[in-house]
Protein backbone atom coordinates (compact mmCIF):
# COMPACT_ATOMS: atom_id res chain seq x y z
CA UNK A 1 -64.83 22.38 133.32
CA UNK A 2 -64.02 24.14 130.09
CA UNK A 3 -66.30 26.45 128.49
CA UNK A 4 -67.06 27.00 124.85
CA UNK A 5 -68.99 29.54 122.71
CA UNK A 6 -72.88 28.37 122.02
CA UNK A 7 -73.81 26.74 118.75
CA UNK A 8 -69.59 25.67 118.23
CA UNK A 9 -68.98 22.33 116.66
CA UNK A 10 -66.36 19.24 118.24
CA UNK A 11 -64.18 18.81 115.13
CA UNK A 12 -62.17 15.43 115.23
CA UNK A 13 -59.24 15.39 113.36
CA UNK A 14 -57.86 12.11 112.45
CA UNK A 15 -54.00 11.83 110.92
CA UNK A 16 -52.01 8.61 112.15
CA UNK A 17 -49.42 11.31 113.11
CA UNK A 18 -48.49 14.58 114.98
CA UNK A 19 -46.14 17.04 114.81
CA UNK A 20 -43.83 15.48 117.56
CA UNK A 21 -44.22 12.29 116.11
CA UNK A 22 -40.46 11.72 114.45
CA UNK A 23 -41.96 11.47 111.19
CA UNK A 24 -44.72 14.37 111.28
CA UNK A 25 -43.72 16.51 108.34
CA UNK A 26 -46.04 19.38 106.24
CA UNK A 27 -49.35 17.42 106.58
CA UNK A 28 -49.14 16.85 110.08
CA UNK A 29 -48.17 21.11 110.86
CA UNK A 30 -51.46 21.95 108.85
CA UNK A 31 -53.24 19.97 110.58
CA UNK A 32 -52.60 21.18 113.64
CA UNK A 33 -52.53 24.47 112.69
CA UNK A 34 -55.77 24.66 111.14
CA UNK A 35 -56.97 23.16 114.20
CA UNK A 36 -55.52 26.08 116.33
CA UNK A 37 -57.26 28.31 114.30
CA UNK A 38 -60.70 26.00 114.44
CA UNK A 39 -60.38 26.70 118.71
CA UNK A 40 -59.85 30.08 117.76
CA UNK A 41 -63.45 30.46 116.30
CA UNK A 42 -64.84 29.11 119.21
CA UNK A 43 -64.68 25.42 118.10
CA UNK A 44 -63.42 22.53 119.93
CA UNK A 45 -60.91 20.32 118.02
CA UNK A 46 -59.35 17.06 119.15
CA UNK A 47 -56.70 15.29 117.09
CA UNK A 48 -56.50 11.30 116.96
CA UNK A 49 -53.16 10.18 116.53
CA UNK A 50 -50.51 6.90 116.67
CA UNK A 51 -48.75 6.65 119.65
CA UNK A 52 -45.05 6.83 119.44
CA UNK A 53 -42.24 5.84 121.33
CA UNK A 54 -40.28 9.59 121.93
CA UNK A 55 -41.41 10.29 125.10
CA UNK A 56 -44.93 11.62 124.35
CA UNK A 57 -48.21 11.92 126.55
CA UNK A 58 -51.34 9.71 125.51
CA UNK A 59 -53.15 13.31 126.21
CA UNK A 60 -52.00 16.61 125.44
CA UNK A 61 -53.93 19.88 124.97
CA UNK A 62 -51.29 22.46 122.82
CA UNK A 63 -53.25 25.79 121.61
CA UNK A 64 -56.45 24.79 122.77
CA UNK A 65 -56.07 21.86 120.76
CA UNK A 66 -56.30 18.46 122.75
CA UNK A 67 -54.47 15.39 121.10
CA UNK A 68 -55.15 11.83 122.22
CA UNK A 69 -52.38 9.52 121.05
CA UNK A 70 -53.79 5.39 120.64
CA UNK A 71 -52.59 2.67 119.30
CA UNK A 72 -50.16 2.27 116.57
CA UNK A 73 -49.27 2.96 112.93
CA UNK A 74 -51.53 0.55 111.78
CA UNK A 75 -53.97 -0.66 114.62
CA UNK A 76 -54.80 3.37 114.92
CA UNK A 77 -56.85 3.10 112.08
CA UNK A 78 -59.36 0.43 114.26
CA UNK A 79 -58.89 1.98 117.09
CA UNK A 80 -60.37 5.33 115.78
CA UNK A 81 -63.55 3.37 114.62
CA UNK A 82 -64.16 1.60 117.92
CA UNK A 83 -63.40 5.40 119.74
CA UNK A 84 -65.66 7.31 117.61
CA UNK A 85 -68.36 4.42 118.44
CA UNK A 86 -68.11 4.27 122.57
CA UNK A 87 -68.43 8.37 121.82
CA UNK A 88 -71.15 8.46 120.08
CA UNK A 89 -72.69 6.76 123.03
CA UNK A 90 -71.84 8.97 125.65
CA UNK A 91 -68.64 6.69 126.19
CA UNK A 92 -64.86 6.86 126.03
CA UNK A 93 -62.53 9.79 125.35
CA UNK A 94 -63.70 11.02 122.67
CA UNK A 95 -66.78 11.95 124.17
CA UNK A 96 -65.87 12.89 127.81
CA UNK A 97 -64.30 16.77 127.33
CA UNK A 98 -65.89 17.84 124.08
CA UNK A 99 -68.49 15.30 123.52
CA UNK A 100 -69.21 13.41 120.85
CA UNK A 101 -67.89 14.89 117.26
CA UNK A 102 -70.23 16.91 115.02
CA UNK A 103 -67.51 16.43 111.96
CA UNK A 104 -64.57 14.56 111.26
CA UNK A 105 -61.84 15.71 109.59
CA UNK A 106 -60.42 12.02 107.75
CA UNK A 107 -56.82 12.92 106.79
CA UNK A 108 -55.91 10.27 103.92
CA UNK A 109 -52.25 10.12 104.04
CA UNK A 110 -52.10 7.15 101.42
CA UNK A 111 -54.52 5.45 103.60
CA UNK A 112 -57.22 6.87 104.63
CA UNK A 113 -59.43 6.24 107.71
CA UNK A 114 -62.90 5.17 105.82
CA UNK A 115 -64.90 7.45 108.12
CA UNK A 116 -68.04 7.62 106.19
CA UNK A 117 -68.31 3.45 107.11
CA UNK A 118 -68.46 3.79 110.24
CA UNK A 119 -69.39 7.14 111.40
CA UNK A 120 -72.66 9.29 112.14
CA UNK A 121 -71.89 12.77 111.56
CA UNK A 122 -70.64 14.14 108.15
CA UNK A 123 -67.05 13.67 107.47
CA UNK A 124 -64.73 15.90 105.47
CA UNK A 125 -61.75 14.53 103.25
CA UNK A 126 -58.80 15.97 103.44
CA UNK A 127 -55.90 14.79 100.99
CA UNK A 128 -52.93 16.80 100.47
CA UNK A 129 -51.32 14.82 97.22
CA UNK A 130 -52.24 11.70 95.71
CA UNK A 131 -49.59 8.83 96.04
CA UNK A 132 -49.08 7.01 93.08
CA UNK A 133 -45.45 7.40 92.41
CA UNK A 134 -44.73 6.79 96.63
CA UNK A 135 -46.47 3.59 96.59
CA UNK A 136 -43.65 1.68 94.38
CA UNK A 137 -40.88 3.62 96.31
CA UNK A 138 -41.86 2.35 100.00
CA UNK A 139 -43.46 -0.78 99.60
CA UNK A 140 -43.07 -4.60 97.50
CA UNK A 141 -44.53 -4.50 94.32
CA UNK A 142 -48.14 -6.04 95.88
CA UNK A 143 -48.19 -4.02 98.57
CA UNK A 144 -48.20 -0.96 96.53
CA UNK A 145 -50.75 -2.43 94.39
CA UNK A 146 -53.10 -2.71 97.26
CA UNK A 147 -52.38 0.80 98.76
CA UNK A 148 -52.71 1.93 95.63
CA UNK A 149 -56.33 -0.18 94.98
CA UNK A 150 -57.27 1.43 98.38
CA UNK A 151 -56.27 5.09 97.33
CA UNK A 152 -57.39 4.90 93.50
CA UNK A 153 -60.62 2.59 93.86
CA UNK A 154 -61.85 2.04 97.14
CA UNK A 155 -61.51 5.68 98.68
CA UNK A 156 -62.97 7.61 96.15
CA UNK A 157 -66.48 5.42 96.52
CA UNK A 158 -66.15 5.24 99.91
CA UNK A 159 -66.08 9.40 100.03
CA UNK A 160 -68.12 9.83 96.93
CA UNK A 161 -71.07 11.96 99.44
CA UNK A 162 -68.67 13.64 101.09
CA UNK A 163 -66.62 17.32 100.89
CA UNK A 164 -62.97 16.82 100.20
CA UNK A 165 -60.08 19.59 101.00
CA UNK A 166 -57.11 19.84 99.48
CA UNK A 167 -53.70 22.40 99.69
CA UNK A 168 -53.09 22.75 95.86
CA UNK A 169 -54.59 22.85 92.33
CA UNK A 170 -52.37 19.90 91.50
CA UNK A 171 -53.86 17.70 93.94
CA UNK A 172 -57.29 18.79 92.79
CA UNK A 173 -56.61 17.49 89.07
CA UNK A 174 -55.21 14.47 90.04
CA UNK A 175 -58.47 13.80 92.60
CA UNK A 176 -60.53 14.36 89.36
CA UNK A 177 -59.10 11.60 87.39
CA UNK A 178 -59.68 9.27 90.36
CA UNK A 179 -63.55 10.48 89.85
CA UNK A 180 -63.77 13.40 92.57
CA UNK A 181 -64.94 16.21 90.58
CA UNK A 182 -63.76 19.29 90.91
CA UNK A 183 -66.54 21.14 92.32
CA UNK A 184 -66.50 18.82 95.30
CA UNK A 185 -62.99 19.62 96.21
CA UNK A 186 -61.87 22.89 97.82
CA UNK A 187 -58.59 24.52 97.92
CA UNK A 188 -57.33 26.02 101.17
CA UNK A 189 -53.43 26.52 100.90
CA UNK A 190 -50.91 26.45 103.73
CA UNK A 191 -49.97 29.64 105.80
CA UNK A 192 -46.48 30.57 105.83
CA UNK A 193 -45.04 30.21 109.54
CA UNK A 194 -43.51 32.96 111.46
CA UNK A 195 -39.92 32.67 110.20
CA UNK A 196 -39.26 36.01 112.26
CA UNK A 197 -36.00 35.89 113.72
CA UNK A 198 -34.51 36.81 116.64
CA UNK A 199 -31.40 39.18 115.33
CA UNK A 200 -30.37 39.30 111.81
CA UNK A 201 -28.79 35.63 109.84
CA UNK A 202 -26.37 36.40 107.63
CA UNK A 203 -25.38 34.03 104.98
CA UNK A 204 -22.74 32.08 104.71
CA UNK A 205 -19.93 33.27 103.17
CA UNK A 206 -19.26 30.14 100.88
CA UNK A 207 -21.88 28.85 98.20
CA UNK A 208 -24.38 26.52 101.19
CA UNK A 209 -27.26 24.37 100.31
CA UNK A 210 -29.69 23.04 102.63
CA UNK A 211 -32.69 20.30 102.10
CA UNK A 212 -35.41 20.35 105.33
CA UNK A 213 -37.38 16.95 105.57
CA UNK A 214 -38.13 13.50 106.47
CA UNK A 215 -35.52 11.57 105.50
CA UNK A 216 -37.66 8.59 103.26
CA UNK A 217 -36.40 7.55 99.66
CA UNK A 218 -39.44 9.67 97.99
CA UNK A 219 -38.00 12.58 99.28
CA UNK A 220 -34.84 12.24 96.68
CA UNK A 221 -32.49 13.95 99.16
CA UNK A 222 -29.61 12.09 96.77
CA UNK A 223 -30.69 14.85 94.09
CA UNK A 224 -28.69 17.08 96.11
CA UNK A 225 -25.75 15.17 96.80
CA UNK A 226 -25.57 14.89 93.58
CA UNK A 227 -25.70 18.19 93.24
CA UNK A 228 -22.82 18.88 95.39
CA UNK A 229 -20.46 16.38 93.97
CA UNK A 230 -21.15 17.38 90.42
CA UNK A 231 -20.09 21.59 91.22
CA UNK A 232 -17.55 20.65 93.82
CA UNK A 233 -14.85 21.48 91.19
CA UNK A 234 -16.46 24.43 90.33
CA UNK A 235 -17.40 25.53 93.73
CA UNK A 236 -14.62 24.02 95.85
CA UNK A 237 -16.68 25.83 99.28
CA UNK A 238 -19.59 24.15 98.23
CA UNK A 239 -21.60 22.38 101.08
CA UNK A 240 -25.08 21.17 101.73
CA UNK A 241 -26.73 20.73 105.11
CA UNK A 242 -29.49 18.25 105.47
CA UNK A 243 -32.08 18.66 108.36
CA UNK A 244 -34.27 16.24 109.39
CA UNK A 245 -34.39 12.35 110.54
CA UNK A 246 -35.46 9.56 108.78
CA UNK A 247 -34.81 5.72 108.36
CA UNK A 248 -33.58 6.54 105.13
CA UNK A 249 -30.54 8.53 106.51
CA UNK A 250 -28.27 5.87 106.52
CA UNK A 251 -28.33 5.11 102.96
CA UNK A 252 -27.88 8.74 102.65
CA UNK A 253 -25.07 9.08 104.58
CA UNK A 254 -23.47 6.55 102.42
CA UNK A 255 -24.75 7.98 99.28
CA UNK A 256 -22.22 10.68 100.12
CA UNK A 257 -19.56 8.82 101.09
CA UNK A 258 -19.95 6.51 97.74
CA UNK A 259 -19.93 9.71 95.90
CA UNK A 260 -16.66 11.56 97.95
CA UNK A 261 -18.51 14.14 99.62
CA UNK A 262 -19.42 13.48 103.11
CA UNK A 263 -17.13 16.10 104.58
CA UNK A 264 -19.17 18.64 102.21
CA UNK A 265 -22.59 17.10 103.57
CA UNK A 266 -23.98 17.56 107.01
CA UNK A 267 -26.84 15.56 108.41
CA UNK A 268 -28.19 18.17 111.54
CA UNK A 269 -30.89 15.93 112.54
CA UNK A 270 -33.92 16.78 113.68
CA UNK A 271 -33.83 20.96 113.94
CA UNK A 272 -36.38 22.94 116.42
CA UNK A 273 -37.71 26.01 114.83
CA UNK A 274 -35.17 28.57 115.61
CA UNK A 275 -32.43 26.42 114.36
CA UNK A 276 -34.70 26.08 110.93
CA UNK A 277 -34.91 29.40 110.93
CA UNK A 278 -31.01 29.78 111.05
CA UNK A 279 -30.58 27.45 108.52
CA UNK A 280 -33.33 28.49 105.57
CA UNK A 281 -31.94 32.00 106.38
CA UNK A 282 -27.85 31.63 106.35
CA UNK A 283 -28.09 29.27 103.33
CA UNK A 284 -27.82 30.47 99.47
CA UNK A 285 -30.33 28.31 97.93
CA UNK A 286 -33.22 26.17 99.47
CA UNK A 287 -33.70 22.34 97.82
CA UNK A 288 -36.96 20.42 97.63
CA UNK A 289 -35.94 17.80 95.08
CA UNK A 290 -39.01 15.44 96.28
CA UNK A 291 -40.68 13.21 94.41
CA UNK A 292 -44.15 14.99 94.92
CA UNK A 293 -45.58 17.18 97.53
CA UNK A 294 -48.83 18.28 98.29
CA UNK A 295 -48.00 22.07 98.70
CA UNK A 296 -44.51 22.09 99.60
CA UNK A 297 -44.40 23.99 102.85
CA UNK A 298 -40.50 23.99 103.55
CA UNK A 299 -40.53 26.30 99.83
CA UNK A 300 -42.73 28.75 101.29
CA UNK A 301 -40.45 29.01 104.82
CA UNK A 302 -37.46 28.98 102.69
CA UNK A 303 -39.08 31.91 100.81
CA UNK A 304 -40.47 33.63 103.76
CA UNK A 305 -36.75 34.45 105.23
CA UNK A 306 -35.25 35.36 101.52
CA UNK A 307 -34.02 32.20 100.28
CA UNK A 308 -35.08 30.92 96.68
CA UNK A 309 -35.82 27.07 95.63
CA UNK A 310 -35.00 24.46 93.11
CA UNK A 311 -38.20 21.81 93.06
CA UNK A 312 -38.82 19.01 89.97
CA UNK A 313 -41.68 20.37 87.68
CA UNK A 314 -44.13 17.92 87.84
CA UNK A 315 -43.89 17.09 91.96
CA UNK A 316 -47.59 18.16 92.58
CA UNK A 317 -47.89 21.77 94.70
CA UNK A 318 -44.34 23.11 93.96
CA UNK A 319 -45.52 24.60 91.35
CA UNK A 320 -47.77 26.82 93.20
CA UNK A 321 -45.73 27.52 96.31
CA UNK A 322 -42.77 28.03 94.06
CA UNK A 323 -43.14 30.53 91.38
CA UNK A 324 -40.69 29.20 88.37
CA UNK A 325 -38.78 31.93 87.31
CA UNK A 326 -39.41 33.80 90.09
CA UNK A 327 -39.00 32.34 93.31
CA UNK A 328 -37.06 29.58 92.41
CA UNK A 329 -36.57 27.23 89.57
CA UNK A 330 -37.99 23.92 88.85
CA UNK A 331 -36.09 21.55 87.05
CA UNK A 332 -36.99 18.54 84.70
CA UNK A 333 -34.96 15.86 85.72
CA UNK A 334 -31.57 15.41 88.05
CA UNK A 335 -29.00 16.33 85.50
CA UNK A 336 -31.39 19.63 84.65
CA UNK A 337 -31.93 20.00 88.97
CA UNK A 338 -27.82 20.36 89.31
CA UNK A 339 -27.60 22.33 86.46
CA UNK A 340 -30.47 24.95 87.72
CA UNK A 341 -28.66 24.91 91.61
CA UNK A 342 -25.33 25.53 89.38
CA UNK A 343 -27.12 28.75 87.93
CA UNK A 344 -28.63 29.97 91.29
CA UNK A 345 -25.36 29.65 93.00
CA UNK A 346 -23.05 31.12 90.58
CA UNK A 347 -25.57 34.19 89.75
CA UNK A 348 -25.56 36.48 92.47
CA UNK A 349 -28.10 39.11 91.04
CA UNK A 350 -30.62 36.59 89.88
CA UNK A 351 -30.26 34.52 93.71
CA UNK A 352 -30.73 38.00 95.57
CA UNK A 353 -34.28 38.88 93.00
CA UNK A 354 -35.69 35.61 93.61
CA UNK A 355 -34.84 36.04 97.46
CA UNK A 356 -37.09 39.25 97.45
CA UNK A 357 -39.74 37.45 94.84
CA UNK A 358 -40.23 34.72 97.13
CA UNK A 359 -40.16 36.91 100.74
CA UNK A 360 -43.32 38.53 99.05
CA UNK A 361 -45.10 35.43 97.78
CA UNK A 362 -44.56 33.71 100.81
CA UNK A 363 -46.37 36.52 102.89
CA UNK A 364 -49.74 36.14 100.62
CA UNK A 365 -50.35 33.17 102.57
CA UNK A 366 -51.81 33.36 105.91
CA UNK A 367 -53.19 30.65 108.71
CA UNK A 368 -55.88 33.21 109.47
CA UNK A 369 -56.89 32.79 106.27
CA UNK A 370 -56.91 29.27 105.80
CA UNK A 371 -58.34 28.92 108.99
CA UNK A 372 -61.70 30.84 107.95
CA UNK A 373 -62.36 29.27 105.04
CA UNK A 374 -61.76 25.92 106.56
CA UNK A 375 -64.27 27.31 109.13
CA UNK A 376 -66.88 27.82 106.55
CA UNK A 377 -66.89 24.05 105.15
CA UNK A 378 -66.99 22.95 109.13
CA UNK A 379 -70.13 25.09 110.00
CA UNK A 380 -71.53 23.83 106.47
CA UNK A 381 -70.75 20.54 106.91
CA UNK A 382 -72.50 20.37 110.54
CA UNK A 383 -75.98 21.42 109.23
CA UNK A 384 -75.62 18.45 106.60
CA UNK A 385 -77.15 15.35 108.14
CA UNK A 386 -75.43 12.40 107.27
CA UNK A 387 -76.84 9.59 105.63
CA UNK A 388 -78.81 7.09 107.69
CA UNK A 389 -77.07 3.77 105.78
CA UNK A 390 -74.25 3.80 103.90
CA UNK A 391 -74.28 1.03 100.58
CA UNK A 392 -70.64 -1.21 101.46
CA UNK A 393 -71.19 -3.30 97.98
CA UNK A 394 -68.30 -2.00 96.43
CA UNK A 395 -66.01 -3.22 99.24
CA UNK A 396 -64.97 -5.91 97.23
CA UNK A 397 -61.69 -5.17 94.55
């Protein structure tokens, strides 16, 4: 039987994905990580997730984190409602290693879990970007109406008692125009992964791009084939490795090909973390030409081996991982975003003084860190009882 330190709280974590799920991306590594560091406190943390079909466990435990893995993209969303319930009667598995939760951590990834209807113990929000310009770029057009009803309307009423957490300023001004004030929402950035490697990378020796992701359309991984067919006369060495899987890939792949530059463009697939290492390090420049992001994690890995960015101004927590001017540039639209990967690539002085720039930003962040002051909310958050009734009146659209 495990043991735990008196007076620690059962943290549930609930995110329709993991890290090994094929599409697990930034969200999904905080998460976990800030999980990690929750055990490390002396707190027990178990992570809900969709099950998916790559070979993975219902149950895991990974860093004293255990991970229970029900139901589906969509039916997870019931299923967490009817766990939580059989646990907080003693029942199920929710409450038969840790027992029942003390807090749950709702993790609103476009849709969020509406926690606060159904559960007994206080729940914290956690929202890493706000996805109004995703809805229209995945779904029909009434589809993303509704998600975006759901994200806009319903979810800020259904949380209005309740503590939300987010990874940037960005996403904390555009939770305030949905109506969660600022002083409700608390900012607890990323920590920069280990991006320590082995033996020295060197870089390539011709001009090498590289874009790390999920490959999905709001991602705008065809920014940077554009990129590369627009300097290929310029830079005839020119090439562009993209890592990551995706249903999207596909259409990428043909992207290229429609633009005469698959032989420059290399899809690597899904990369394990030495092999991301290799890459971020060997390449010149780093690209995150995504639509929005909540933080922007794979800038702050690129950063912590050397390697400067190119982001879109305006795409949420870029422009706080990324330091414009600095680290990395941030462009204004695509023609601007080739234009500012031209100038990185071509200016060898100003490429190797963002490299250092961004090696030292990357190190002010720290999971430690993050992990404490997510700490703090979770031992506030347990002494907060949670109310008795909750009013469901404004269920309705």
């Amino acid at each position: 039987m495990d043991t735990f330190v008196a007076g620690n709280r059962h943290v549930l974590f609930l995110n329709w994905r993991d890290t090994r799920n094929p599409q697990g991306g930034g969200s999904e590594v905080y998460v976990e990580r800030i999980a990690g560091e929750l055990v490390r406190r002396g707190h027990r943390a178990t992570l809900l997730c969709a099950k998916h079909a790559f070979g993975a466990a219902e149950e895991r435990t990974a860093d004293g984190v255990r991970v229970l893995r029900r139901g589906g993209r969509h039916t997870l969303y019931l299923r967490a409602a009817l766990l939580y319930l059989l646990g907080f009667v003693g029942l199920g598995p929710l409450s038969r290693r840790h027992g029942r939760p003390d807090v749950i951590v709702d993790v609103g990834n476009g849709l969020p879990f509406l926690a606060p209807l159904w559960a007994r113990c206080p729940v914290i929000a956690l929202v890493h970007h706000v996805h109004r310009e995703q809805w229209p770029v995945v779904l029909t057009p009434r589809l993303a109406r509704f998600g975006w009803w759901i994200e806009s309307s319903l979810a800020p009423r259904v949380y209005r008692n309740c503590r939300y957490v987010t990874v940037s300023a960005a996403t904390r001004d555009e939770l305030a125009v949905l109506g969660v004030g600022p002083e409700r929402v608390s900012i607890i950035h990323n920590g920069t992964p280990d991006m320590t490697v082995t033996a020295p990378v060197a870089r390539t020796a011709h001009p090498s791009l590289v874009v790390l992701g999920r490959l999905v359309p709001h991602k705008q991984v065809e920014v940077a084939i554009d990129a590369v067919a627009a300097l290929a006369g310029e830079l005839p060495g020119i090439t562009l490795t993209v890592a990551g899987q995706g249903w999207w890939e596909p259409a990428l792949k043909d992207y290229a090909a429609g633009l005469g530059v698959a032989g420059r463009v290399r899809f690597a697939g899904f990369v394990d973390e030495p092999e991301k290492r290799r890459l971020l390090s060997e390449a010149w420049v780093a690209l995150t030409p995504s639509l929005k992001e909540g933080w922007g994690l794979t800038i702050v890995e690129a950063a912590a081996v050397g390697t400067p960015n190119v982001a879109f101004a305006g795409a949420g927590g870029v422009e706080e991982s990324l330091v414009d001017g600095r680290t990395g540039l941030l462009a204004n639209d695509w023609s601007d975003y080739t234009e500012k990967v031209r100038r990185l690539l071509t200016d060898d002085a100003l490429r190797l003084a963002m490299g250092v720039a961004a090696r030292a930003h990357a190190a002010r962040f720290t999971w430690p860190a993050a992990g404490e002051r997510f700490a703090a909310l979770v031992e506030g958050a347990a002494h907060v009882p949670a109310p008795a009734e909750v009013d469901r009146t404004y269920l309705v659209p």
